[in-house]
Protein backbone atom coordinates (compact mmCIF):
# COMPACT_ATOMS: atom_id res chain seq x y z
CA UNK A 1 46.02 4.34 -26.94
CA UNK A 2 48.88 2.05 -27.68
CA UNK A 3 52.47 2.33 -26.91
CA UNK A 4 55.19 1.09 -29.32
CA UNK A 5 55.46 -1.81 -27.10
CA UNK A 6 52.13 -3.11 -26.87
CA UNK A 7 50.22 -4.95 -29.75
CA UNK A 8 46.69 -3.40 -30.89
CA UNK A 9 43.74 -5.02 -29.20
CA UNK A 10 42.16 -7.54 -31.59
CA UNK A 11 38.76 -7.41 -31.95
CA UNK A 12 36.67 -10.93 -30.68
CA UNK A 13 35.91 -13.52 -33.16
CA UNK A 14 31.80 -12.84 -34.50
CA UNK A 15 31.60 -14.76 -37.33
CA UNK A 16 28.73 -17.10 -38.37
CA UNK A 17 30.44 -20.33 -36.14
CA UNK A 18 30.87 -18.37 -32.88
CA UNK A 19 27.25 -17.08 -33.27
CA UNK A 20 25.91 -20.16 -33.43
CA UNK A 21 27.89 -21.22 -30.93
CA UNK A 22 26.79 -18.33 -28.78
CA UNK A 23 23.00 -19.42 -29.69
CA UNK A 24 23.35 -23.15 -28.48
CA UNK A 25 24.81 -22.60 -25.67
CA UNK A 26 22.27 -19.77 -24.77
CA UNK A 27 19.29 -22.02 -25.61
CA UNK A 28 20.75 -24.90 -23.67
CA UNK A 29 21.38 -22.27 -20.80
CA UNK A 30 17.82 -21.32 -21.22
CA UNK A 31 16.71 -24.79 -21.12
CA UNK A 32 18.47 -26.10 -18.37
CA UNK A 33 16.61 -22.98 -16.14
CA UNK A 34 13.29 -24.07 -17.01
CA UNK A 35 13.93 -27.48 -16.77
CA UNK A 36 15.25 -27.01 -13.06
CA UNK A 37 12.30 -24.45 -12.21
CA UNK A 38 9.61 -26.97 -13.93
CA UNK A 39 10.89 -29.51 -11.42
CA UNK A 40 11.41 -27.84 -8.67
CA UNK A 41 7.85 -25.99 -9.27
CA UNK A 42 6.33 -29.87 -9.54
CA UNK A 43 8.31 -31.64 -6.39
CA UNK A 44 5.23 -32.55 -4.25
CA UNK A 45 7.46 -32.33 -1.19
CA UNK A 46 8.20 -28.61 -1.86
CA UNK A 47 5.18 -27.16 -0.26
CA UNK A 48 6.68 -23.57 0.61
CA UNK A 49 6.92 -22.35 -3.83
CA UNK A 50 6.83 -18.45 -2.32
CA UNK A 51 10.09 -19.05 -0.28
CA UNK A 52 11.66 -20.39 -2.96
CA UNK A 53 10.73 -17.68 -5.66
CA UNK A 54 11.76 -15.38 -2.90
CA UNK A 55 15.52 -17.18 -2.29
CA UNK A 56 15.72 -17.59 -5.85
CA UNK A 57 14.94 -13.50 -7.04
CA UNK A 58 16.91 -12.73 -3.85
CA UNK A 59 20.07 -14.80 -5.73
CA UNK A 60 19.74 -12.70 -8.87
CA UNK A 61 19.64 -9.81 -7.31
CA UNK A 62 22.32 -10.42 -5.23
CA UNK A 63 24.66 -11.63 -8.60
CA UNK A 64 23.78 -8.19 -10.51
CA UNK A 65 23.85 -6.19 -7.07
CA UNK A 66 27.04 -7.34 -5.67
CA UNK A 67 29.21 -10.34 -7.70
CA UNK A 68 28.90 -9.03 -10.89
CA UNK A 69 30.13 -5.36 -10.23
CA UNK A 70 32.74 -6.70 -8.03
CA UNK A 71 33.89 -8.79 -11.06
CA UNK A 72 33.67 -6.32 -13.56
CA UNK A 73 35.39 -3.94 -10.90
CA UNK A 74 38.39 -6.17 -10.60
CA UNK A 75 38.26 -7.62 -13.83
CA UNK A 76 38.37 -3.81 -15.80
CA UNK A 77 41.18 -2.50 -12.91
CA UNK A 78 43.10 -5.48 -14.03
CA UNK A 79 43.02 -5.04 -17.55
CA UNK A 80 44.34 -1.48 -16.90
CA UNK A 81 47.25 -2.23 -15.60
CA UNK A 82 50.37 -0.87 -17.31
CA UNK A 83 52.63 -3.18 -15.66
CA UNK A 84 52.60 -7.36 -14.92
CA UNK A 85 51.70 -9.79 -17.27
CA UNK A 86 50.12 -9.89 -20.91
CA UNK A 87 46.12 -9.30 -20.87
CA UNK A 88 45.88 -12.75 -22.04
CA UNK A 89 47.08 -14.10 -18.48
CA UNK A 90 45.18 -11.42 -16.49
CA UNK A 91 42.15 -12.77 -18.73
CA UNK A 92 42.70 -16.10 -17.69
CA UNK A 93 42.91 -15.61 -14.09
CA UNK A 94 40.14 -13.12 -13.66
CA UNK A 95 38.12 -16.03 -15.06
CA UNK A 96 39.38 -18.98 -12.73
CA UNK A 97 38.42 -16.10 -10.61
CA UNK A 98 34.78 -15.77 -11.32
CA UNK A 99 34.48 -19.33 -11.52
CA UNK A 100 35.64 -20.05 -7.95
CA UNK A 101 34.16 -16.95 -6.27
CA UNK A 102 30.59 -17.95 -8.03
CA UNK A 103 31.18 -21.76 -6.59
CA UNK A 104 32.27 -19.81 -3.00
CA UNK A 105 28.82 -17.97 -3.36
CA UNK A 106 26.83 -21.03 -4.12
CA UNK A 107 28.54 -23.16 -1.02
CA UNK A 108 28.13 -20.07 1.20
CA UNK A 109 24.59 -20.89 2.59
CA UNK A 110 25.54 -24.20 3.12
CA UNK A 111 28.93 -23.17 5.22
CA UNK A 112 27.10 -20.55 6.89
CA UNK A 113 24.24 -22.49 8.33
CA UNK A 114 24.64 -23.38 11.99
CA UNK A 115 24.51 -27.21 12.84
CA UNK A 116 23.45 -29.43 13.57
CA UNK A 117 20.08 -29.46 11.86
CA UNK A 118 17.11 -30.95 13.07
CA UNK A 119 17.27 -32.78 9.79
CA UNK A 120 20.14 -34.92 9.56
CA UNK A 121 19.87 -34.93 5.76
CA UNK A 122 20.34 -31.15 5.39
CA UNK A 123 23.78 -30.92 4.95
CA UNK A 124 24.80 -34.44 3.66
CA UNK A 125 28.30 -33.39 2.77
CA UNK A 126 31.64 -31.74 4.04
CA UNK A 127 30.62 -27.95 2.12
CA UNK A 128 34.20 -27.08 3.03
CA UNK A 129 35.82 -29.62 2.02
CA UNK A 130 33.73 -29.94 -1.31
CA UNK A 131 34.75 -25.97 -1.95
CA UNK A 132 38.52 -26.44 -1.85
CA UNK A 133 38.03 -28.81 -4.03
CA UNK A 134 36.60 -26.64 -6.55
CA UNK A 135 39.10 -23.57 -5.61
CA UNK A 136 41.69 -26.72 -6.35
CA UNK A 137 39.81 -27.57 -9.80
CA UNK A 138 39.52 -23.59 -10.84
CA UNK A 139 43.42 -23.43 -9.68
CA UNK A 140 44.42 -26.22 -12.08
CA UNK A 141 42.28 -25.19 -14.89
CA UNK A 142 43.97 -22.14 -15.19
CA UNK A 143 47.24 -23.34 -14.78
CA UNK A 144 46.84 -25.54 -17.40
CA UNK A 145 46.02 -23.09 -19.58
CA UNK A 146 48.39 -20.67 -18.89
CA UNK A 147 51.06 -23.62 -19.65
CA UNK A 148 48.90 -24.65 -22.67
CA UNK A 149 48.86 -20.85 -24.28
CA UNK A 150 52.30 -20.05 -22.93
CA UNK A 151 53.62 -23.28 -25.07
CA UNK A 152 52.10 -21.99 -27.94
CA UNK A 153 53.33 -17.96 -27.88
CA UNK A 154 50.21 -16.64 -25.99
């Protein structure tokens, strides 16, 4: 239901270019899984291939089971909102919001894992520092396209 005040929803683009968009990206998607499972399956130093099938399935589930409902929780009370700004800018943050939260779950093993290791190589790199640099990335992103659209009329 609209009010006199807000413009109708527009229904998303599905013609023939953003289909095959949708396809190449999917296949490449597709690819790059198998590619990184194919070499991962074939490393000769990973000897323990249960654990990882394990870690890995335990990942998935944990994305449908938590991340993703939490996203689509926020993301769909966001978009109800009466109030605050157009849907276009809610859009756009709720993204930069997935983005960072799914590069917060990635680091989070990492951050989480007491040290120091018996193997010195284990954690290589600064984790936290490495994550506010992506929360930095994700925070210009979006603010460059807010600027970008808001230039342009939304």
């Amino acid at each position: 239901m609209s009010t006199a005040m807000e413009p109708e929803p527009v229904a998303p683009r599905t013609g023939r270019m953003v289909h095959a968009v949708r396809l190449v990206l999917g296949a490449a998607g597709v690819a790059g899984i198998g590619w990184g499972v194919a070499g991962a399956w074939d490393d000769p130093f990973l000897s323990e291939r249960v654990g990882l099938a394990k870690w890995l399935i335990g990942g998935l589930l944990l994305h449908d089971a938590a991340f993703a409902v939490v996203v689509f929780a926020v993301g769909a009370t966001a978009m109800r909102l009466r109030r605050g700004p157009a849907a276009w800018v809610r859009r756009t943050v709720l993204g930069g919001l997935a983005v960072g939260v799914a590069g917060t779950l990635i680091a989070l093993p990492a951050l989480l894992r007491p040290l120091p290791t018996q193997n010195p190589s284990v954690l290589p790199l600064h984790y936290g520092r490495g994550l506010a640099i992506v929360w930095a990335a994700v925070a210009v992103g979006v603010g460059a396209v807010l600027v970008a659209r808001g230039r342009r009329g939304g």
